[in-house]
Protein backbone atom coordinates (compact mmCIF):
# COMPACT_ATOMS: atom_id res chain seq x y z
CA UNK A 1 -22.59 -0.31 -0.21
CA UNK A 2 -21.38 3.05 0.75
CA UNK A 3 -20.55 2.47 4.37
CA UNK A 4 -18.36 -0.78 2.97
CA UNK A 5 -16.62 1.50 0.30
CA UNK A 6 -15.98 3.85 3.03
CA UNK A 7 -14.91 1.37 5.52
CA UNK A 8 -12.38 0.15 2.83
CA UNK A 9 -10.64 3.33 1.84
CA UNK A 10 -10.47 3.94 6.02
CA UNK A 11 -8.04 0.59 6.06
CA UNK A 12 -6.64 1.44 2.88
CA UNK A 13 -5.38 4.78 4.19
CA UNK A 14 -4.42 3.09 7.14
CA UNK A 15 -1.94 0.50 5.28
CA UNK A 16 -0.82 3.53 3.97
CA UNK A 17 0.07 5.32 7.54
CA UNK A 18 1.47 1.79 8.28
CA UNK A 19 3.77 1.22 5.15
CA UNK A 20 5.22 5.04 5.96
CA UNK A 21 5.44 4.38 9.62
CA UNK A 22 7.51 1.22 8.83
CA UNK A 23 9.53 2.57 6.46
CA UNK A 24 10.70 5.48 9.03
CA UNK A 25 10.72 3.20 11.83
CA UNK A 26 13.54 0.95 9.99
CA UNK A 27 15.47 3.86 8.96
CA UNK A 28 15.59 5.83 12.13
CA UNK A 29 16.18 3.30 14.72
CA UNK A 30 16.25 -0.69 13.29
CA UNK A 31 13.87 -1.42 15.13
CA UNK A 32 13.29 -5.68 14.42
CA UNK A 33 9.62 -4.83 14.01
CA UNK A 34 9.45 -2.39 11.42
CA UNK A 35 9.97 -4.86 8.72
CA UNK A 36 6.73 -6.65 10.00
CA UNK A 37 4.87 -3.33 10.36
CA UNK A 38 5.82 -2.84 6.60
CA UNK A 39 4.87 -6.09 5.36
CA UNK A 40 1.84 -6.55 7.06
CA UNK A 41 0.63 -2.70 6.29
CA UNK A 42 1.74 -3.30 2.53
CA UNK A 43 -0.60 -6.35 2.40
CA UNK A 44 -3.85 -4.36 4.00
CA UNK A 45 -2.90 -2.02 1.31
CA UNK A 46 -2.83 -4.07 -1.69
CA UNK A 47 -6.03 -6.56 -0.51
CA UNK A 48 -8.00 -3.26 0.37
CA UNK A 49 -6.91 -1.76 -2.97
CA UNK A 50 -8.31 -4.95 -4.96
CA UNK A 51 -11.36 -4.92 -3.09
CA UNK A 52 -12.15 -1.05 -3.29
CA UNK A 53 -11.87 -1.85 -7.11
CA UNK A 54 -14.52 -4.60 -6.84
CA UNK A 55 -16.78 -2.87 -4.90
CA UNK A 56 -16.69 0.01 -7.36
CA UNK A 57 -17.67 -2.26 -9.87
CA UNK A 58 -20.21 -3.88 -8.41
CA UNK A 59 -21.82 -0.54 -6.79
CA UNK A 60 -21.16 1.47 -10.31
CA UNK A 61 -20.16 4.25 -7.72
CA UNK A 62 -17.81 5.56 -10.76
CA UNK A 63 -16.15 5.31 -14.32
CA UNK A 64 -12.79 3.54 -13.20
CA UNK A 65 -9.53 3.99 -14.92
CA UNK A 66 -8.45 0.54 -15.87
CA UNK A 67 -4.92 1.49 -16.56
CA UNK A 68 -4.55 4.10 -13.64
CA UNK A 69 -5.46 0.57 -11.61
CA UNK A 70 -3.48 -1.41 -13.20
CA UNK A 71 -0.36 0.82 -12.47
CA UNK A 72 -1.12 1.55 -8.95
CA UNK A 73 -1.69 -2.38 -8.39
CA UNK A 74 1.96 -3.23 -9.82
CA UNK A 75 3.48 -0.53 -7.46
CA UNK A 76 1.51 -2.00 -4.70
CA UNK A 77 2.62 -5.42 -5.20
CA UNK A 78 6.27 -3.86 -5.75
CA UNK A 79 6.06 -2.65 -2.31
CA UNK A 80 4.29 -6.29 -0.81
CA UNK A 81 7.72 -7.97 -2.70
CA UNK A 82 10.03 -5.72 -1.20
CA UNK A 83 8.29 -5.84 2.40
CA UNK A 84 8.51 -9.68 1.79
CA UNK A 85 12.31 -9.79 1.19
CA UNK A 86 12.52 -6.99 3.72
CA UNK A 87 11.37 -9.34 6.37
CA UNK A 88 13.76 -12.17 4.94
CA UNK A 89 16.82 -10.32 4.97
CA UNK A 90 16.44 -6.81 6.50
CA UNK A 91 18.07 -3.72 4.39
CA UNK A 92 17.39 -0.02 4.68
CA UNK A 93 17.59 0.29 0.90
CA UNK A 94 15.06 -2.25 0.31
CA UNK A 95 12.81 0.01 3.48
CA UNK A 96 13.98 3.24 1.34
CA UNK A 97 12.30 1.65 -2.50
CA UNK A 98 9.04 0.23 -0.85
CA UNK A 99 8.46 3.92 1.11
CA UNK A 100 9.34 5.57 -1.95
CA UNK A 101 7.26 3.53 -3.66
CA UNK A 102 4.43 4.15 -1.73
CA UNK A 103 4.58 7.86 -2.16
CA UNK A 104 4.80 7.59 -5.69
CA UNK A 105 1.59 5.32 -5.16
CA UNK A 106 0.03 8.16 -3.50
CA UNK A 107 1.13 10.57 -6.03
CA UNK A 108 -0.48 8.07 -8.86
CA UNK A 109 -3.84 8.21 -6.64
CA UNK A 110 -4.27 11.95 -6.50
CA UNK A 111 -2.30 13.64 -9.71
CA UNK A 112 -3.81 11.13 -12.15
């Protein structure tokens, strides 16, 4: 169960490299792709996020913070929205909110 916990926070953090590397990829030189790479990185994120919470469950690894989860999952599916109308109708704002977003996820995972 360890090596599958593990395995899950190494794509987790990699959604997260993704959703950051989308987010400056659209602001720094429109590239068409970057609204897939933020989409697509914000959905490894979220599904990896849901299932590091079940595993953690089932495993008893830890005491989880209910609330602290239930926070970070309604910035994460924030971001998936805005990646979603991202890709629909491309805006820098909308690229600015979900990478801002995602820090502040970040900053929910570590300072709370």
């Amino acid at each position: 169960m360890d090596f599958l916990y593990s395995a899950l926070v190494f794509l987790h953090m990699i959604g997260l490299a993704g959703i950051i590397a989308g987010f400056l990829m659209q602001l720094m030189t429109d590239n068409v792709k970057a609204t897939k790479v933020l989409l697509h990185s914000a959905l490894l994120q979220f599904v990896t996020g849901l299932l590091l919470v079940g595993v953690a469950e089932m495993a008893d690894l830890a005491e989880l913070d209910h609330v602290k989860i239930a926070v970070k999952l309604l910035v994460a599916l924030a971001v998936v929205v805005l990646g979603v109308l991202n890709l629909r109708k491309p805006a820098r704002n909308l690229a600015i909110i979900a990478g801002v977003l995602a820090i502040v996820n970040i900053g929910v995972a570590v300072f709370w």
